[in-house]
N, C-alpha and C. Protein backbone atom coordinates (compact mmCIF):
# COMPACT_ATOMS: atom_id res chain seq x y z
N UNK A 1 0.85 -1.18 0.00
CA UNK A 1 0.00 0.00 0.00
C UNK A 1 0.89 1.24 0.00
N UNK A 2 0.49 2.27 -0.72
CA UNK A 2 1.21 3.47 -0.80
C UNK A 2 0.80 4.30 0.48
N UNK A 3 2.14 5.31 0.32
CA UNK A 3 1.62 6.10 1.48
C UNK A 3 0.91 7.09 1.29
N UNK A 4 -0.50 7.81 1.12
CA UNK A 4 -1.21 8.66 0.86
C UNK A 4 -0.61 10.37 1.00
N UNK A 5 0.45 10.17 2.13
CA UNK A 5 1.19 11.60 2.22
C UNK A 5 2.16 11.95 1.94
N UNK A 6 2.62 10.91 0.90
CA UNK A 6 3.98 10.91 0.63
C UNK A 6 4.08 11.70 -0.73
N UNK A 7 5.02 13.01 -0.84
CA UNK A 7 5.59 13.72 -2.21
C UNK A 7 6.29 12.89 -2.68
N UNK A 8 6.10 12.91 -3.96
CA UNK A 8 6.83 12.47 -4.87
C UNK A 8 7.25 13.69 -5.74
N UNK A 9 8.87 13.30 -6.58
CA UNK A 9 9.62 14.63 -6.88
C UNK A 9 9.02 14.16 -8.45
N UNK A 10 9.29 15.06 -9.43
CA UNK A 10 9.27 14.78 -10.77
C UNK A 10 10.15 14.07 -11.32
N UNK A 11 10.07 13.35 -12.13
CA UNK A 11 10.76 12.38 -12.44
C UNK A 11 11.66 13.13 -13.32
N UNK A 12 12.05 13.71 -14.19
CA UNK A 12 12.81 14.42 -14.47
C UNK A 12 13.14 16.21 -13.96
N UNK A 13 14.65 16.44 -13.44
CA UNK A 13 14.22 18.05 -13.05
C UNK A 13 14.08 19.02 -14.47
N UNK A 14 13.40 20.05 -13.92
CA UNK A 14 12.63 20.85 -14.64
C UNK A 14 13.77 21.50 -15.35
N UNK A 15 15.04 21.75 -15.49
CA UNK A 15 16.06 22.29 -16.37
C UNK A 15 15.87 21.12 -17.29
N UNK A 16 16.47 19.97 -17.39
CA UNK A 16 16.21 18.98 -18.21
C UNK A 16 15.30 18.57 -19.32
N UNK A 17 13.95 18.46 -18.52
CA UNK A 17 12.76 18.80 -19.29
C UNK A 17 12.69 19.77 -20.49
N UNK A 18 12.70 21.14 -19.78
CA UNK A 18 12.86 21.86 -20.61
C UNK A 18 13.97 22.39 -21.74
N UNK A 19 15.08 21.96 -21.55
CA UNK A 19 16.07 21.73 -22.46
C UNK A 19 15.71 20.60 -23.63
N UNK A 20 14.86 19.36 -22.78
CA UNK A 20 14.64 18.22 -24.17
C UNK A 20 13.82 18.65 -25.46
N UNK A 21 12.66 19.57 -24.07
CA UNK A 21 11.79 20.45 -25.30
C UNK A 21 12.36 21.19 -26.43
N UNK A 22 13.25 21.88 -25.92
CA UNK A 22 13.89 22.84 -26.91
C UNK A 22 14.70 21.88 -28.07
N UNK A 23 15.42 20.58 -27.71
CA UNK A 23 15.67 20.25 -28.48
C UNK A 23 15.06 19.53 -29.54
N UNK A 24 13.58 19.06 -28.94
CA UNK A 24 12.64 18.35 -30.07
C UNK A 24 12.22 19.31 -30.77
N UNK A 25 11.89 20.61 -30.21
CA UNK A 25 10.93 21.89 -30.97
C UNK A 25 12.16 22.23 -32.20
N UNK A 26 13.51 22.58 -31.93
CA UNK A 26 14.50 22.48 -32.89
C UNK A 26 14.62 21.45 -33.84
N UNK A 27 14.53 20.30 -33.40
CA UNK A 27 14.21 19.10 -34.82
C UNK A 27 13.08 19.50 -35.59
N UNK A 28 11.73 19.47 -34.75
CA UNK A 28 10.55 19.37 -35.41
C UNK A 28 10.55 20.66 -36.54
N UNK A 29 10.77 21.76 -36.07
CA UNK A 29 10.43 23.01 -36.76
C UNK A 29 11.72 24.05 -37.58
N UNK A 30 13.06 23.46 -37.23
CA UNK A 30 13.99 24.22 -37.83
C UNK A 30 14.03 23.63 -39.18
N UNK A 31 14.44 24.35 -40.20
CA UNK A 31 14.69 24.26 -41.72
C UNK A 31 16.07 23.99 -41.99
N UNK A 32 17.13 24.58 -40.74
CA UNK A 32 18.67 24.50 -40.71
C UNK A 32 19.01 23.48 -41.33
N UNK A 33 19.37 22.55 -42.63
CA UNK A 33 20.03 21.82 -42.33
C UNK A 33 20.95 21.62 -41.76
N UNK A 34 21.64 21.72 -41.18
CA UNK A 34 22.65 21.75 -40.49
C UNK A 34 22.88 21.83 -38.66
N UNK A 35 22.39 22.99 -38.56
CA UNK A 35 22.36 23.41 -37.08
C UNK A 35 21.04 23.73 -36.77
N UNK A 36 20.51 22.76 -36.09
CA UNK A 36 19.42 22.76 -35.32
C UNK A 36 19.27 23.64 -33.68
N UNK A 37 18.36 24.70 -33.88
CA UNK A 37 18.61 25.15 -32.65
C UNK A 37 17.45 25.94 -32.02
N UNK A 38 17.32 25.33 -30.36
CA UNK A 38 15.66 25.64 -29.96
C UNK A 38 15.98 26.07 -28.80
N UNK A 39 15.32 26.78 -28.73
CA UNK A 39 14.87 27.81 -27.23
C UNK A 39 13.76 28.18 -26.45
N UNK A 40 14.00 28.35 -25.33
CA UNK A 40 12.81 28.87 -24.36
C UNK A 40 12.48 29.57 -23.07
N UNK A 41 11.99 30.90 -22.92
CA UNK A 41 11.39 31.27 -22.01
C UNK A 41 10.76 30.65 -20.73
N UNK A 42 11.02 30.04 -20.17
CA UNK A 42 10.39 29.93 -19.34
C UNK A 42 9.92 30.48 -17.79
N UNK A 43 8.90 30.80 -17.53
CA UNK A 43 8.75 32.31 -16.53
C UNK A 43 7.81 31.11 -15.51
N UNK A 44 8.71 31.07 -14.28
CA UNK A 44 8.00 30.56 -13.23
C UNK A 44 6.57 30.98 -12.43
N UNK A 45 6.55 32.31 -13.09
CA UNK A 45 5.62 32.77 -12.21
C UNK A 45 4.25 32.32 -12.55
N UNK A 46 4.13 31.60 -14.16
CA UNK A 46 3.08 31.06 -14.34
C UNK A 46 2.73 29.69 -14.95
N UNK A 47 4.13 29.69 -14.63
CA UNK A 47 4.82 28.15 -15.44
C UNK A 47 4.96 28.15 -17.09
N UNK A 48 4.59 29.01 -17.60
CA UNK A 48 4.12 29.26 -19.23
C UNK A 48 5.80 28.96 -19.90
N UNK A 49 6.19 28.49 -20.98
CA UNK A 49 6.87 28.51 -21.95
C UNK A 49 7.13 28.53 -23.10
N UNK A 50 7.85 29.27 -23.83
CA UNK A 50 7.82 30.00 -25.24
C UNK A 50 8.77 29.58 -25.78
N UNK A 51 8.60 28.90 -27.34
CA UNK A 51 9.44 28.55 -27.65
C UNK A 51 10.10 29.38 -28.86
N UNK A 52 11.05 28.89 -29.38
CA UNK A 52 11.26 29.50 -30.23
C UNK A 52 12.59 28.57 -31.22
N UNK A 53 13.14 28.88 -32.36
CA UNK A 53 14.20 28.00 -33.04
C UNK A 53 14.44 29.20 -34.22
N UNK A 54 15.59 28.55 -34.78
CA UNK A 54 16.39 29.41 -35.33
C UNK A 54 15.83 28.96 -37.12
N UNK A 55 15.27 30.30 -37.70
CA UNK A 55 14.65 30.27 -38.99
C UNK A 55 14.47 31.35 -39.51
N UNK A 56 14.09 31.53 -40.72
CA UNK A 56 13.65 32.55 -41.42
C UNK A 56 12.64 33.46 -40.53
N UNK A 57 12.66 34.71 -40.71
CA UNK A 57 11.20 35.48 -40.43
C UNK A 57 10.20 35.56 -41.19
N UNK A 58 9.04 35.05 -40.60
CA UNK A 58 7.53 34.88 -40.87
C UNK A 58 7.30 35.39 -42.30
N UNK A 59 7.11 35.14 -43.14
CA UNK A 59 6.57 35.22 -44.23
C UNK A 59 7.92 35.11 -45.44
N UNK A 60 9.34 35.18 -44.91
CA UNK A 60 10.34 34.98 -45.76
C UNK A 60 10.49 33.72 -46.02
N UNK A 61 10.54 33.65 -47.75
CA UNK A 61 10.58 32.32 -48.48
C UNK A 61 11.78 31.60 -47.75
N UNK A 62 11.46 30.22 -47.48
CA UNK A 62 12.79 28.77 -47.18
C UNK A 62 13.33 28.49 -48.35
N UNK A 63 14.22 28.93 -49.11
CA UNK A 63 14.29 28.58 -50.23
C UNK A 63 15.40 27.87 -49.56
N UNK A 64 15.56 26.62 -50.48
CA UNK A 64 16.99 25.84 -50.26
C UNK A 64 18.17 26.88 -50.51
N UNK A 65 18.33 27.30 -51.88
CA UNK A 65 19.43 27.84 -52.12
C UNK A 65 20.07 28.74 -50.88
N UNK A 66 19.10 29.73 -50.03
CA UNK A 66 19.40 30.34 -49.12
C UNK A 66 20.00 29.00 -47.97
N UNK A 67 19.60 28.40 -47.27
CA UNK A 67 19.61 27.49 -46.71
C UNK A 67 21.57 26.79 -46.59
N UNK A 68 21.50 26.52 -48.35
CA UNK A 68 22.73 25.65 -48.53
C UNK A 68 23.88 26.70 -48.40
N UNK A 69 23.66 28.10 -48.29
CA UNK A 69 24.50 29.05 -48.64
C UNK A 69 25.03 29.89 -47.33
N UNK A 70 26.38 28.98 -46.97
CA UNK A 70 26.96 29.02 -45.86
C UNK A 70 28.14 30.11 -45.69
N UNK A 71 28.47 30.67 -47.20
CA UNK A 71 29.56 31.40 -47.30
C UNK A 71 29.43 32.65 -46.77
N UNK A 72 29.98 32.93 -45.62
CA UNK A 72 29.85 34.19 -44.84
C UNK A 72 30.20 35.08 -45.05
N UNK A 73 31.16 35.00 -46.36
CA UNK A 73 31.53 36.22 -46.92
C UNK A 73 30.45 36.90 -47.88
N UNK A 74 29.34 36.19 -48.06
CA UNK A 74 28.43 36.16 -48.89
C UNK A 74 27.35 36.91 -48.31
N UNK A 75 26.66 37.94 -48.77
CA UNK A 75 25.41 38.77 -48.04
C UNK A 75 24.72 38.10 -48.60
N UNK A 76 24.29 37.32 -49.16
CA UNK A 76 23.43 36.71 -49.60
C UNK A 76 23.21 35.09 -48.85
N UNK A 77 24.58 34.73 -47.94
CA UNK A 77 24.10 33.52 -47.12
C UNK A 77 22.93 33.74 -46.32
N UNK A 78 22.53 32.15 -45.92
CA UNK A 78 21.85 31.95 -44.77
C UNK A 78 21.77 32.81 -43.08
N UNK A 79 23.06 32.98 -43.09
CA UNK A 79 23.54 33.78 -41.83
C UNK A 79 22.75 34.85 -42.12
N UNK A 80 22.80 36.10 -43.25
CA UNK A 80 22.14 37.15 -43.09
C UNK A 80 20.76 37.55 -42.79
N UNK A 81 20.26 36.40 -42.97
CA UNK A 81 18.52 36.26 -42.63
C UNK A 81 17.69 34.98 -41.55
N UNK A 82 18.53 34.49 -41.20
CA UNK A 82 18.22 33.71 -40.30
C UNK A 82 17.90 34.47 -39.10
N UNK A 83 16.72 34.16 -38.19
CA UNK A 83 17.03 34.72 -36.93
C UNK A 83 17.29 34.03 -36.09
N UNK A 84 17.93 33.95 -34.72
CA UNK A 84 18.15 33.56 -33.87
C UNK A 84 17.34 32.67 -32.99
N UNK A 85 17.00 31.53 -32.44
CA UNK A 85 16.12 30.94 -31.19
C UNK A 85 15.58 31.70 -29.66
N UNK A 86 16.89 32.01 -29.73
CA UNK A 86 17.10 32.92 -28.73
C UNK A 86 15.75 34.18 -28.87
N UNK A 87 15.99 35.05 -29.80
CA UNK A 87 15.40 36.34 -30.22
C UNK A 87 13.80 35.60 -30.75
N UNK A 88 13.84 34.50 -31.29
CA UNK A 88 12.00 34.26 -31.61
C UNK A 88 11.67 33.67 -30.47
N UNK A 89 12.47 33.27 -29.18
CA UNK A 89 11.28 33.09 -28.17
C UNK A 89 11.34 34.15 -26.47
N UNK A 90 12.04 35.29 -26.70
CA UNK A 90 12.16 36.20 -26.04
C UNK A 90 11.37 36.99 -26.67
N UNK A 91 11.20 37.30 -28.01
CA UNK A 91 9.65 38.05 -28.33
C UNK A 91 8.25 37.36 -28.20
N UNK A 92 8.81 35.99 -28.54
CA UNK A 92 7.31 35.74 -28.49
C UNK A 92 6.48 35.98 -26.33
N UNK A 93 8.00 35.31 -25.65
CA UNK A 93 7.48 35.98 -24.37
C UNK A 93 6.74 37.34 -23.85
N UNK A 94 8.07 38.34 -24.62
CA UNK A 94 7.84 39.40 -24.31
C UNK A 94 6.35 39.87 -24.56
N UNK A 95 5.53 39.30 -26.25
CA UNK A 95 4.17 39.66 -26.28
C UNK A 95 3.18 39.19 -25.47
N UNK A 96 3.88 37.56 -25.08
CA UNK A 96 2.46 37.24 -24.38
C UNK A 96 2.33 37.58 -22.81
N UNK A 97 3.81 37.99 -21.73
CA UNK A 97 3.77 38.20 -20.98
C UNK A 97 4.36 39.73 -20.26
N UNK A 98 5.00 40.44 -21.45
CA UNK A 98 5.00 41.68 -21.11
C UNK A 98 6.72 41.86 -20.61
N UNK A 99 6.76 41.68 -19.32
CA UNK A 99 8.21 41.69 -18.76
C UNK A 99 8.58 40.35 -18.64
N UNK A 100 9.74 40.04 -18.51
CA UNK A 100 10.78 38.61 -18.40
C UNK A 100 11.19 38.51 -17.25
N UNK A 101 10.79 39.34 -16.26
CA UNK A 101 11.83 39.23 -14.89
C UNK A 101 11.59 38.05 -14.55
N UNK A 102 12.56 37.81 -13.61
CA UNK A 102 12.58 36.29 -12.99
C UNK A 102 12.76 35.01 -13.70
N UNK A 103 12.01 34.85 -15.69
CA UNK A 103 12.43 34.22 -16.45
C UNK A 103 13.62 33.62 -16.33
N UNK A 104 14.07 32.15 -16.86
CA UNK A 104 15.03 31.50 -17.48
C UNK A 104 15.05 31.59 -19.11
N UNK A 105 15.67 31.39 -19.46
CA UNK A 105 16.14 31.40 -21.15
C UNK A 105 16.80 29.89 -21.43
N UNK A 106 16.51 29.10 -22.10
CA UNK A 106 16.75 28.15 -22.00
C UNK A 106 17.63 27.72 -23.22
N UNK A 107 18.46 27.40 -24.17
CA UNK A 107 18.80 27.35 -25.11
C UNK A 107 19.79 26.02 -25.64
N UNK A 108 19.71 25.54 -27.11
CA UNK A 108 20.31 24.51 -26.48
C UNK A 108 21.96 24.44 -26.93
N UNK A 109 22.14 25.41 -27.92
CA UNK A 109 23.29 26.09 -28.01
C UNK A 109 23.66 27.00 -27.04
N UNK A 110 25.33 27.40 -27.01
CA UNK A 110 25.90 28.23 -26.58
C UNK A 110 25.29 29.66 -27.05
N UNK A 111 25.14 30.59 -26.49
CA UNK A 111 24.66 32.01 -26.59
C UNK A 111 25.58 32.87 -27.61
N UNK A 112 25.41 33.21 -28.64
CA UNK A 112 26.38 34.58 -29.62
C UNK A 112 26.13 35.95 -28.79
N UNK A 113 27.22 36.39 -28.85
CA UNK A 113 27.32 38.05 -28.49
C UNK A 113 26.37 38.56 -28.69
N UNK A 114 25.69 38.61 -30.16
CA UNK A 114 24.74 39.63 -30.22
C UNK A 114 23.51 39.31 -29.99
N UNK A 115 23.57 37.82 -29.30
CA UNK A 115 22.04 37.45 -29.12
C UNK A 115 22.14 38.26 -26.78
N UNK A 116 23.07 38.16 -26.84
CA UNK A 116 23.38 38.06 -25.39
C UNK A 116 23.23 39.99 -25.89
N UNK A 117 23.36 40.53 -26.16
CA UNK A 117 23.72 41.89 -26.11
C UNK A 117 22.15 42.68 -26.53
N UNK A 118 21.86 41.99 -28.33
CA UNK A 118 20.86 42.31 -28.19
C UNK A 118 19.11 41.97 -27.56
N UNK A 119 19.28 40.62 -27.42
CA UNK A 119 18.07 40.47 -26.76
C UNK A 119 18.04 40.32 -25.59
N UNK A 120 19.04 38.93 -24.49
CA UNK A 120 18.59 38.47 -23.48
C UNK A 120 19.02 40.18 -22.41
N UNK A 121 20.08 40.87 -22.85
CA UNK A 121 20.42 42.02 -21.89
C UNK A 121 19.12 42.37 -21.35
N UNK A 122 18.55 43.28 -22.81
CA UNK A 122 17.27 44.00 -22.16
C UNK A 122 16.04 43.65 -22.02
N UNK A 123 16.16 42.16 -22.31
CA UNK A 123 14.87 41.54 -21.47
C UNK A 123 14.04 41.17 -19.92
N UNK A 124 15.14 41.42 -19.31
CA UNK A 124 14.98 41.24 -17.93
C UNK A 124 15.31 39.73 -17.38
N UNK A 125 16.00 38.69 -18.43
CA UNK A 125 15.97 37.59 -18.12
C UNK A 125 17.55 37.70 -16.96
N UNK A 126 17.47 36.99 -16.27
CA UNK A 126 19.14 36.91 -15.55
C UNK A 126 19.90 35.71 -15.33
N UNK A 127 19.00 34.47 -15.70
CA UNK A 127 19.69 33.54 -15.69
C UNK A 127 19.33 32.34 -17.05
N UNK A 128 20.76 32.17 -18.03
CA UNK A 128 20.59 31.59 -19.38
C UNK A 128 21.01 30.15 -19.13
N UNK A 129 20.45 28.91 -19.44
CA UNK A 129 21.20 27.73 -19.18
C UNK A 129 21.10 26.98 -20.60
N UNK A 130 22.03 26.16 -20.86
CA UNK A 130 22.92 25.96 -22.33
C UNK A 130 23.25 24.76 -22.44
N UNK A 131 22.94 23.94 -23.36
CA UNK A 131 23.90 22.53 -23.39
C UNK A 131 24.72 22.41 -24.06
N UNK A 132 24.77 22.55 -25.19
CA UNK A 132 26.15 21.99 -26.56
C UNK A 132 27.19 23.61 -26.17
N UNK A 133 28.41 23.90 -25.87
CA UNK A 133 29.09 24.41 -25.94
C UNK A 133 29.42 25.31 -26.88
N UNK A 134 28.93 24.70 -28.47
CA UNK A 134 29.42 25.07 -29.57
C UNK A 134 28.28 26.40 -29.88
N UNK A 135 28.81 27.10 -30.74
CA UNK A 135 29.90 27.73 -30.69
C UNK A 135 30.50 28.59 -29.55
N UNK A 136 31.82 28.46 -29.60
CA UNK A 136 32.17 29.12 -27.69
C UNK A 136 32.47 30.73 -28.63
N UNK A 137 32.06 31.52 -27.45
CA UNK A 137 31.78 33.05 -28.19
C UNK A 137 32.78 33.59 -26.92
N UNK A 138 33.74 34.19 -27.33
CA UNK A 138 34.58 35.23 -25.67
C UNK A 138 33.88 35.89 -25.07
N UNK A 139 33.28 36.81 -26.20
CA UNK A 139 32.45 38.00 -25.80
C UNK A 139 30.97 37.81 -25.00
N UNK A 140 30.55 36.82 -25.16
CA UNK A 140 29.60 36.00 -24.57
C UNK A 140 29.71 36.13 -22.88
N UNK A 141 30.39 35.85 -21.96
CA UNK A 141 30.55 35.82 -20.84
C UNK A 141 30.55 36.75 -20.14
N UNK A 142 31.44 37.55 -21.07
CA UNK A 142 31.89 39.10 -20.79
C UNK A 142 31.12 40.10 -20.21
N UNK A 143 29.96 39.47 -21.51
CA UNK A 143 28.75 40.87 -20.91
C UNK A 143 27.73 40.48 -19.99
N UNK A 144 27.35 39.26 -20.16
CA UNK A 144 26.74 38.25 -18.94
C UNK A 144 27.50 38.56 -17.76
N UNK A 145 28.53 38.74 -17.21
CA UNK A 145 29.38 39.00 -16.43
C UNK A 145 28.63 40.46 -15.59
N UNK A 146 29.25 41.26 -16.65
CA UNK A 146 28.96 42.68 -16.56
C UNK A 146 27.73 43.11 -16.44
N UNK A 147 27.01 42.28 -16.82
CA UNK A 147 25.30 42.41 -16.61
C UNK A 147 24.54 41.62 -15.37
N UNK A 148 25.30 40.50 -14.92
CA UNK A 148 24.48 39.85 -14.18
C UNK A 148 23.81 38.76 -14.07
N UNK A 149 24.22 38.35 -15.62
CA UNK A 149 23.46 37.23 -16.22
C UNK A 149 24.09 35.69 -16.10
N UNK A 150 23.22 34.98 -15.03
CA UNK A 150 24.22 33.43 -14.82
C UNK A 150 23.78 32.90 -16.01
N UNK A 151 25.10 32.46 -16.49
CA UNK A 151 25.32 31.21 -17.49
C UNK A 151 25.55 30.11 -17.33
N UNK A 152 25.04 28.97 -17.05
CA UNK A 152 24.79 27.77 -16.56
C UNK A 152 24.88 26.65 -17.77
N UNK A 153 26.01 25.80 -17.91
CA UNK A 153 25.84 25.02 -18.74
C UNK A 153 25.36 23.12 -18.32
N UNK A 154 23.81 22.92 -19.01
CA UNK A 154 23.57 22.02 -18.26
C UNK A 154 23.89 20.42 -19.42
N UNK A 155 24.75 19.64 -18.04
CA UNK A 155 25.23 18.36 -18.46
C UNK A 155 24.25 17.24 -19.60
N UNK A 156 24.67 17.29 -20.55
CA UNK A 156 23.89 16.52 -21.74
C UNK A 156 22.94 15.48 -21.42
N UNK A 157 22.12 15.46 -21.84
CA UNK A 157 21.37 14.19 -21.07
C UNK A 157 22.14 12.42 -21.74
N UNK A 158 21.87 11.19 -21.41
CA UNK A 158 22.49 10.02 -21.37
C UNK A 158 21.67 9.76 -22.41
């Protein structure tokens, strides 16, 4: 017989969880071939989470050619129009809940400078947690540092 008053913890902790999410929402919905990459808001105060992955903006054609076109010297690569995971699910928060305070940012890449500079800074988020390392950015820490922002890299799942 069970014990009727007994807590039980979640079977997986809630960083985890939400990191797996980000990484299925990144399979399911990125176009990247290549680099798959998913993110999320998550704001304790109502449990709600926002996702987001790294793609074209809303109504810009997927054309392969863009896609296959990695040459960075090229204004015409993929890089120039892609947006960030990071940046489509810190807006999509920002609309549905207004401010980010207290938020996590969840991501399953390492953070770029200008995602750390331009979005998570002035969102109010303060703590980012990360699994794949890649790409390691210097400038990345720097301003997290200087801002306040814990960077937490969480151990890959088995």
């Amino acid at each position: 017989m069970t014990d009727p008053d007994a807590v039980y913890a979640s079977q997986v902790p809630l960083d985890r969880a939400i990191m797996d999410l980000c990484r299925s929402w990144a399979r399911a919905r990125s176009k990247d071939p290549r680099t798959k990459v998913g993110a999320a808001v998550y704001a304790p105060r109502d449990g709600s989470i926002h996702l987001g992955y790294n793609g074209f903006p809303a109504g810009f054609a997927d054309l392969q050619q863009r896609w296959d076109n990695r040459d960075a010297s090229d204004p015409m690569a993929k890089y120039a129009f892609v947006r960030h995971a990071e940046g489509n699910a810190i807006l999509k928060a920002l609309k549905a809940l207004g401010a980010l305070d207290g938020c996590t940012l969840y991501v399953t890449h390492f953070p770029c400078h200008a995602c750390m500079k331009d979005f998570i800074s002035d969102s109010g988020i303060r703590r980012v947690v990360y699994e794949d390392a890649y790409p390691p950015d210097p400038v990345t820490p720097m301003i997290a540092r200087e801002l306040g922002i814990v960077l937490e890299q969480l151990p890959a799942s088995a």
